[in-house]
Protein backbone atom coordinates (compact mmCIF):
# COMPACT_ATOMS: atom_id res chain seq x y z
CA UNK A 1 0.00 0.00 0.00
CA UNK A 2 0.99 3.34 -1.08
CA UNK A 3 2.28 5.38 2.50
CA UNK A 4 0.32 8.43 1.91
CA UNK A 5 -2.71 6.23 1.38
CA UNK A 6 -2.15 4.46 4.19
CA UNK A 7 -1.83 7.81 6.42
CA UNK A 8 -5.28 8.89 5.33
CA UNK A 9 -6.55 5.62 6.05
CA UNK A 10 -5.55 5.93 9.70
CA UNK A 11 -5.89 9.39 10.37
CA UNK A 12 -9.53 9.36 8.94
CA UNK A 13 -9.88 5.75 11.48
CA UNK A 14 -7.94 8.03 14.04
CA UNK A 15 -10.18 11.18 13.87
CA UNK A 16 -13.11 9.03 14.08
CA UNK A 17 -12.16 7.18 16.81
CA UNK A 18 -11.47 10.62 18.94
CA UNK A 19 -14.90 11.61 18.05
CA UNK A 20 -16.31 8.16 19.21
CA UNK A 21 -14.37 8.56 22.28
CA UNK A 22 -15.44 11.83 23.14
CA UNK A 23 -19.20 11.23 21.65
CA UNK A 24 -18.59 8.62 24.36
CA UNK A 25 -17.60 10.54 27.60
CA UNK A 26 -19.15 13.61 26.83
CA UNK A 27 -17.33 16.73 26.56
CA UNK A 28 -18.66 17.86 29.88
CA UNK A 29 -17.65 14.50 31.23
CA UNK A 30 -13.75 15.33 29.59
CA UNK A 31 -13.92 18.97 31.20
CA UNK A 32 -15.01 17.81 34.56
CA UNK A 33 -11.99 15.24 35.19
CA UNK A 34 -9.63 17.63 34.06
CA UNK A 35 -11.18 20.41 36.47
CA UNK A 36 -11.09 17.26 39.45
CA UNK A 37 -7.66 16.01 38.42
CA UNK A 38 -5.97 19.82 38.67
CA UNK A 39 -2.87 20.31 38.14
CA UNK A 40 -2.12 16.52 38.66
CA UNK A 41 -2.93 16.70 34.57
CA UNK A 42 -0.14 18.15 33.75
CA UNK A 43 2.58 15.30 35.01
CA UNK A 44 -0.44 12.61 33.63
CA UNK A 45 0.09 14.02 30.23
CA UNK A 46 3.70 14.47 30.35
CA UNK A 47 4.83 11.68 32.37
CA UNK A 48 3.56 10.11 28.87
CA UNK A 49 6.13 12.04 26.98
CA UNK A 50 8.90 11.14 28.81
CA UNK A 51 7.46 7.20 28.51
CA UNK A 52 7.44 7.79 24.68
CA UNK A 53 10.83 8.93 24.73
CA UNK A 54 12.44 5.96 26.54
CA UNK A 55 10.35 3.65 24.03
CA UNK A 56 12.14 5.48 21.27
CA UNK A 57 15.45 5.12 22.63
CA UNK A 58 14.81 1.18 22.80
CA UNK A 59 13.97 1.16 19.46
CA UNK A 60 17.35 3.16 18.04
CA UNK A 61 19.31 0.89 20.41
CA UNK A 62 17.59 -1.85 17.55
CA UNK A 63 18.17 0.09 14.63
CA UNK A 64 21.58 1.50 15.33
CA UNK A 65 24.54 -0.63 14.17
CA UNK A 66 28.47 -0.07 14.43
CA UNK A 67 29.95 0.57 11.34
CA UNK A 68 26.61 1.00 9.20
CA UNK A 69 26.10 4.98 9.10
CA UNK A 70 22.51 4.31 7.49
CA UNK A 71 21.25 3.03 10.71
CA UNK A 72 22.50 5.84 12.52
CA UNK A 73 18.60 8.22 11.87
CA UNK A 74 17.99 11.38 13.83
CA UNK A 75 16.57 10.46 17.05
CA UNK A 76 13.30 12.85 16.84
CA UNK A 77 12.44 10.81 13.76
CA UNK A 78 12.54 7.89 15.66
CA UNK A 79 10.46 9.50 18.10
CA UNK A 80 8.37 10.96 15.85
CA UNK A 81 7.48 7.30 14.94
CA UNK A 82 7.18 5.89 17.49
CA UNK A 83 4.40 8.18 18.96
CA UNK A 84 2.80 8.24 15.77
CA UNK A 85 2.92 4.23 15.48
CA UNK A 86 1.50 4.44 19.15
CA UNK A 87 -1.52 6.33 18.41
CA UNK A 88 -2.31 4.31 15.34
CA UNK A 89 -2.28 1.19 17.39
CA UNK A 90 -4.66 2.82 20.00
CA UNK A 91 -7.11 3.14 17.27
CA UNK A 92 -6.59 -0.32 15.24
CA UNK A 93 -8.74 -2.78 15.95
CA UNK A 94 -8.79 -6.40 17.00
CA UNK A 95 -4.90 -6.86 17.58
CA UNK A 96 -3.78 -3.26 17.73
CA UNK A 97 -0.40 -3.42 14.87
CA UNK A 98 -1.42 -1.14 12.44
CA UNK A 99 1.31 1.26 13.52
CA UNK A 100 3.96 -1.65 12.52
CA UNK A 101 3.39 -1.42 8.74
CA UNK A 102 3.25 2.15 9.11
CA UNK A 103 6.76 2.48 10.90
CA UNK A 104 7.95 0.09 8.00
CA UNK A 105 6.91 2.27 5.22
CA UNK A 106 8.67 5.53 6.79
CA UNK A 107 11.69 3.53 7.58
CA UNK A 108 12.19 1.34 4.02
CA UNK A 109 13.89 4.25 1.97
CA UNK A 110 16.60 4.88 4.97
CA UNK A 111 17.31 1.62 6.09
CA UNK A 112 16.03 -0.82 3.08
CA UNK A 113 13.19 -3.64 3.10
CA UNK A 114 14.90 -5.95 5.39
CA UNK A 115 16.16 -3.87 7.71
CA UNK A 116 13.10 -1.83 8.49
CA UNK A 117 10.98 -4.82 8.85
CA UNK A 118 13.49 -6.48 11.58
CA UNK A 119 13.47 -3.28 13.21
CA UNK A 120 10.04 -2.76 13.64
CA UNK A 121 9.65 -6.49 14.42
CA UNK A 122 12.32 -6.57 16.96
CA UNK A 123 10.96 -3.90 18.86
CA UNK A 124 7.60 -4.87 18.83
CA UNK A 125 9.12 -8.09 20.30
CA UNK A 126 11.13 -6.45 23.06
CA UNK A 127 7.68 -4.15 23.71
CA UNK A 128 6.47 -7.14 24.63
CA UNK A 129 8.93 -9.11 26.10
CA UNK A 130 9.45 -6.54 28.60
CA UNK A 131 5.36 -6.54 29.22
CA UNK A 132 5.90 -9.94 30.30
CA UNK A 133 8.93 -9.30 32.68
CA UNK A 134 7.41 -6.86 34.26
CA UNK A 135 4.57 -9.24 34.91
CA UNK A 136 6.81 -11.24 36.15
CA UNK A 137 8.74 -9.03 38.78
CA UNK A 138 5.40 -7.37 39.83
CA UNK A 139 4.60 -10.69 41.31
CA UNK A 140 7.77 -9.94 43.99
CA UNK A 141 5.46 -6.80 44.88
CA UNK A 142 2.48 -8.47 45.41
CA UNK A 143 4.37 -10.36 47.61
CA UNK A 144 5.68 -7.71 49.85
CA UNK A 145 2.33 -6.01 49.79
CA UNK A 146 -0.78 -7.90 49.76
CA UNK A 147 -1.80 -10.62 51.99
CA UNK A 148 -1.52 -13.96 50.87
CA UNK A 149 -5.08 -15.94 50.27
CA UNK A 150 -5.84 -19.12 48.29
CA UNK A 151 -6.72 -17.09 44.99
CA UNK A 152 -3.89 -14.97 45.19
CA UNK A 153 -1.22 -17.90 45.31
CA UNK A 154 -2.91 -19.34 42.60
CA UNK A 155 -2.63 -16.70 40.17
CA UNK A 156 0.53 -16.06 41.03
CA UNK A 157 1.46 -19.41 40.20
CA UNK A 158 -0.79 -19.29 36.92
CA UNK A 159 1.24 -16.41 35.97
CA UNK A 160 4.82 -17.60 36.86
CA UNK A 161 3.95 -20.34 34.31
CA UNK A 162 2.57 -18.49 31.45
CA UNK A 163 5.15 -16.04 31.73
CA UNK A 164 8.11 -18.65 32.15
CA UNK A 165 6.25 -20.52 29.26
CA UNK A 166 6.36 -17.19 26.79
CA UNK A 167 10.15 -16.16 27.69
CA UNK A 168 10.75 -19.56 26.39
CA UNK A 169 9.17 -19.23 23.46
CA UNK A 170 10.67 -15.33 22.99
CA UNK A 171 13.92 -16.72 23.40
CA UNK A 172 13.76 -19.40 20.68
CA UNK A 173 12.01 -16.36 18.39
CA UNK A 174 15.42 -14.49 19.18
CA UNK A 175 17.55 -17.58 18.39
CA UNK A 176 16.23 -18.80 15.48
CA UNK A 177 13.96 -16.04 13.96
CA UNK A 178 10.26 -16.68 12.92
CA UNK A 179 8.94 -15.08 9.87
CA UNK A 180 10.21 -17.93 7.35
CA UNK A 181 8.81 -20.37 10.39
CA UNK A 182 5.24 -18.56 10.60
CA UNK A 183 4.79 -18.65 7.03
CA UNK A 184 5.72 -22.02 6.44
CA UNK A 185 2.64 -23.07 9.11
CA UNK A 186 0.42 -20.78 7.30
CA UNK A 187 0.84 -22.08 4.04
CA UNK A 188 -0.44 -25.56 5.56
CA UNK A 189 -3.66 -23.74 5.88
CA UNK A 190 -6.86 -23.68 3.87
CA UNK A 191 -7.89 -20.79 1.46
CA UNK A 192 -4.57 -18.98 2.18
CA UNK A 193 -2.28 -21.69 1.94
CA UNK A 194 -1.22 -20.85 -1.73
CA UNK A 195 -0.95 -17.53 -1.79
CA UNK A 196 1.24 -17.45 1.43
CA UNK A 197 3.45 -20.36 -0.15
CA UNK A 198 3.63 -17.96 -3.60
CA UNK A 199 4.35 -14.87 -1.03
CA UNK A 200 6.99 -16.66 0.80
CA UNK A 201 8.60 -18.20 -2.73
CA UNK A 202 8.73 -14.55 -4.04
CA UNK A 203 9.70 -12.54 -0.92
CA UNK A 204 12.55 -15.63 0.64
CA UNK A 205 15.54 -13.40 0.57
CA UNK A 206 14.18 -10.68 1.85
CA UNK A 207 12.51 -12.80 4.42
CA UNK A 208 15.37 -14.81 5.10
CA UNK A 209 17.26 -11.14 5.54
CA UNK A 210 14.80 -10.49 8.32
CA UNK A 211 15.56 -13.56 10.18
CA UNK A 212 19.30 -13.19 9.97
CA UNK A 213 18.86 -9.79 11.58
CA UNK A 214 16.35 -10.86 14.16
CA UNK A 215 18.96 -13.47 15.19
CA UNK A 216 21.88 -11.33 14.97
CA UNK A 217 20.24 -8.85 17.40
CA UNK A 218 20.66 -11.45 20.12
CA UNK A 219 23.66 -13.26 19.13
CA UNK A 220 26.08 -10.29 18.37
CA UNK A 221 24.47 -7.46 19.39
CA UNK A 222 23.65 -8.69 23.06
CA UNK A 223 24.31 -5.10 24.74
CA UNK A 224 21.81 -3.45 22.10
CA UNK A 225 19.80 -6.03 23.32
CA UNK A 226 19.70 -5.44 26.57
CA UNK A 227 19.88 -1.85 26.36
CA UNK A 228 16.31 -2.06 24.10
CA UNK A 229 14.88 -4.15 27.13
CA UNK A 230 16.09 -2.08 29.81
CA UNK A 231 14.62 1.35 28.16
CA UNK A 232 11.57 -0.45 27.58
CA UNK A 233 11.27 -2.03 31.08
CA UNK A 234 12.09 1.30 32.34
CA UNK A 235 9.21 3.05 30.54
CA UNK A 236 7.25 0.54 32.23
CA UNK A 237 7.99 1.50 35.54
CA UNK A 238 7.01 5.45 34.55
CA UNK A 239 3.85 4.35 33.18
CA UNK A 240 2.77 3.35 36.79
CA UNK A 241 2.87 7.05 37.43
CA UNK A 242 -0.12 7.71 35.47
CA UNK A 243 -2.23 5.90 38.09
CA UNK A 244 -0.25 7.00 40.61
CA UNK A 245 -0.73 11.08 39.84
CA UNK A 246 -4.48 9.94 39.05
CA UNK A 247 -4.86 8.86 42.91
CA UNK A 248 -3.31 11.30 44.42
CA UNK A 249 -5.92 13.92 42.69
CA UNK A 250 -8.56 12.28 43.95
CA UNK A 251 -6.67 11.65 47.36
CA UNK A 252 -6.35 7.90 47.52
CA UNK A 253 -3.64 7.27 49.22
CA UNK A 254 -1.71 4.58 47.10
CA UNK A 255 1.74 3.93 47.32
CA UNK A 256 4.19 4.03 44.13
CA UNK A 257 4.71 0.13 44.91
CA UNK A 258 0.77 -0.43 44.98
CA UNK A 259 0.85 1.80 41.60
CA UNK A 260 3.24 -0.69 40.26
CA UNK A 261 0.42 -3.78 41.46
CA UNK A 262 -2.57 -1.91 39.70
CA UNK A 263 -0.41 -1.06 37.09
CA UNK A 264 0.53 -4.46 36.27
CA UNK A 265 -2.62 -6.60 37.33
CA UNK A 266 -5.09 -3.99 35.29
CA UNK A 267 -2.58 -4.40 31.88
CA UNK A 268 -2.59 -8.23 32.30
CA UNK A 269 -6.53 -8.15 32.11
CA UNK A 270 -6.42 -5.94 29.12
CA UNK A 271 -4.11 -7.88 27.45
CA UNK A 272 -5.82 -11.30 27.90
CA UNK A 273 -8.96 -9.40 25.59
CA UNK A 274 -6.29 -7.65 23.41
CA UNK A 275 -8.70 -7.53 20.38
CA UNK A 276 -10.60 -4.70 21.76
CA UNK A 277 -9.80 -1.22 20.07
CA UNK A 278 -8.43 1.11 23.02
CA UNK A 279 -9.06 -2.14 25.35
CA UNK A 280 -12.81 -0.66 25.61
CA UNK A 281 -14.47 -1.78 28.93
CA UNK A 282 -11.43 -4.02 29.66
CA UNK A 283 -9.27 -1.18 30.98
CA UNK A 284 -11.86 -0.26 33.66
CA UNK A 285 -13.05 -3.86 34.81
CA UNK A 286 -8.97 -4.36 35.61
CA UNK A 287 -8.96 -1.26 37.48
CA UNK A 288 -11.25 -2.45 39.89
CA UNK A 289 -10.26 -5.55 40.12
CA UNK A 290 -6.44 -4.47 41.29
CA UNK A 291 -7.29 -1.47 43.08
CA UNK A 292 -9.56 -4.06 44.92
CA UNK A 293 -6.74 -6.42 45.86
CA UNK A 294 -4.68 -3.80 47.32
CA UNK A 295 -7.86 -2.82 49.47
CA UNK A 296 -8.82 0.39 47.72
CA UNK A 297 -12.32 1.11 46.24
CA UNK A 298 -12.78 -0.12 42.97
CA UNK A 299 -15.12 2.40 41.92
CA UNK A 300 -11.95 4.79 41.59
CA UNK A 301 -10.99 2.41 38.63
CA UNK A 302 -13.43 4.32 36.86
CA UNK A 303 -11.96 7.84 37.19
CA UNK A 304 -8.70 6.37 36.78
CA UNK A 305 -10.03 4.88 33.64
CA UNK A 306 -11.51 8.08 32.08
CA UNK A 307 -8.64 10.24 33.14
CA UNK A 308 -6.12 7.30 31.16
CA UNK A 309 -8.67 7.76 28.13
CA UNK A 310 -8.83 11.18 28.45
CA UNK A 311 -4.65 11.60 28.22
CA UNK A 312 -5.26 8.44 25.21
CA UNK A 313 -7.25 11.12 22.90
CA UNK A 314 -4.53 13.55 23.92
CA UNK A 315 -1.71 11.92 22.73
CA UNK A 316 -3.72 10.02 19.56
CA UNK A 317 -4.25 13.75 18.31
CA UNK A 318 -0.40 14.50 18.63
CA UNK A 319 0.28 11.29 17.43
CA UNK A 320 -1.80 12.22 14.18
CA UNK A 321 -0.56 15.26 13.77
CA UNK A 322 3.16 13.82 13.25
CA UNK A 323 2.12 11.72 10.83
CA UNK A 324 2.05 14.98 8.44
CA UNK A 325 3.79 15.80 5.71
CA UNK A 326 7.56 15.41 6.72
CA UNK A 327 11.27 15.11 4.78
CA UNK A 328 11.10 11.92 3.69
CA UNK A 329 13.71 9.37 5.08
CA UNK A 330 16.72 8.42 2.51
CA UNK A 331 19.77 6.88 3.19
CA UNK A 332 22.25 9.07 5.15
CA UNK A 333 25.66 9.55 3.10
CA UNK A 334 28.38 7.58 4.90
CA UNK A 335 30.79 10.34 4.93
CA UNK A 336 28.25 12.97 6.90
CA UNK A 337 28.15 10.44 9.48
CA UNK A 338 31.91 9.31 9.71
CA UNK A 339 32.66 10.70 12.75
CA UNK A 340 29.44 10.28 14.29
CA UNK A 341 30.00 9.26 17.52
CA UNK A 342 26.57 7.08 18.62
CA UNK A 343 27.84 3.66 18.18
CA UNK A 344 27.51 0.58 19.49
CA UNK A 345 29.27 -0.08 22.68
């Protein structure tokens, strides 16, 4: 698809799914929590910014490579992607990756076919992976902090295994690459089988290409690696702040650590219904449910809820807006960035 056709696909879907959104709250609804929340808005809103900004230094610690100037792109135009790619995801529905083809398409004429789809795939892998460690560590929290009961040992245990079970699996994805793997199932399949088999005939060494570099990432580039994971884990951690400046505007007193438990247990239950566009109605049922294990009313969940929506149609409208017309991205001469000095360490 054409990449101006397919930014006026999603910012028509985008602008349409603001006005839903605020069709759905009510602009007197909107004005009210922002008028209750006070100045707590403010760090809400840009405690975002600064979580959009470690997610786009995990994804140049992908793209970057020693010794190949045309990975080394201007960080704001990773940025600029990555909260654009965001806010197209917010409004996709079903499994929320429209912002992945997107991100290819602006980064193919810098960094070539191959390159910019490993990229984008990698970090959508690492945005993951780190969703599941810090489902994982938030467990040590829970813990520390809530008493233990029947229920609660047995979802911790439920969750120790699925998350042990999909680091496994992430770690063979990292080891041996999947796109070659993936379509090779889904060519077994009816209806699609052929023309996935025709696609994966056509497109091998590209595809091939994008499981060398998947591999590489973790096999010779282990400090990019773990650099990616630790800014992504890291904007994890700040986006517990959101809830926690939400309760302290409505004076609940919550700890950062029982913002980390919310946090954590209200994102699992979205993510187990991940189809829903903007996780609608999931986002709110999870905030009840954790604020009510840490022994706080879950009928805050809901003002948490409309204030995280609220900051959602916020930052969908900025991300929008940077998907305007921009320089296009083309491959950076290798003599402008000869003594560049972000490299690989």
């Amino acid at each position: 698809m054409n990449s101006k056709l397919y930014k006026m696909i999603f910012l028509l879907i985008g602008l349409a799914t603001m006005g839903y959104m605020v069709y759905q709250l009510g602009v007197g609804v909107i004005w009210e929590n922002i008028r209750k929340t006070g100045v707590w808005f403010i760090p809400i809103i840009g405690s975002w910014l600064v979580i959009y900004i470690m997610n786009a230094l995990g994804f140049r610690a992908i793209i970057l490579e020693r010794g190949k100037p045309d990975t080394q792109l201007p960080f704001l135009r990773i940025l600029r992607l990555t909260i654009s790619g965001y806010a197209i995801n917010y409004v996709t529905p079903f499994v929320a990756l429209g912002g992945e083809p997107y991100r290819m398409m602006e980064l193919k004429p810098a960094l070539g076919a191959a390159k910019a789809s490993s990229s984008v795939l990698l970090y959508s892998l690492m945005h993951m992976f780190s969703h599941i460690v810090f489902w994982l560590l938030s467990i040590l929290l829970i813990i520390f902090l809530l008493p233990w009961n029947a229920l609660l040992i047995s979802c911790s245990v439920v969750i120790l295994m699925i998350g042990g079970g999909l680091c496994i699996g992430f770690s063979k994805v990292y080891k041996k690459g999947f796109t070659m793997s993936i379509l090779r199932q889904l060519g077994r399949w009816p209806l699609i089988g052929q023309r996935v088999n025709r696609f994966a005939i056509g497109q091998a060494s590209v595809l091939q290409e994008i499981d060398r570099h998947i591999i590489t990432l973790y096999s010779q580039r282990r400090a990019s690696f773990y650099r990616s994971l630790a800014w992504e884990f890291a904007a994890r951690i700040v986006g517990c702040a959101e809830i926690y400046f939400t309760a302290k505007a409505i004076g609940l007193g919550m700890s950062m650590g029982e913002a980390l438990v919310v946090s954590s247990a209200s994102s699992l239950f979205a993510n187990v219904l991940f189809f829903f566009p903007m996780q609608l109605g999931t986002r709110e049922g999870g905030l009840a449910l954790a604020l009510q294990a840490v022994g706080m009313a879950g009928s805050a969940g809901i003002f948490i809820g409309i204030v995280t929506r609220i900051r959602e149609i916020i930052w969908i409208f900025i991300g929008l807006a940077l998907m305007g017309p921009t320089k296009k991205m083309s491959k950076v001469p290798a003599l402008a960035l000869a003594d560049n000095s972000i490299n690989e360490k």
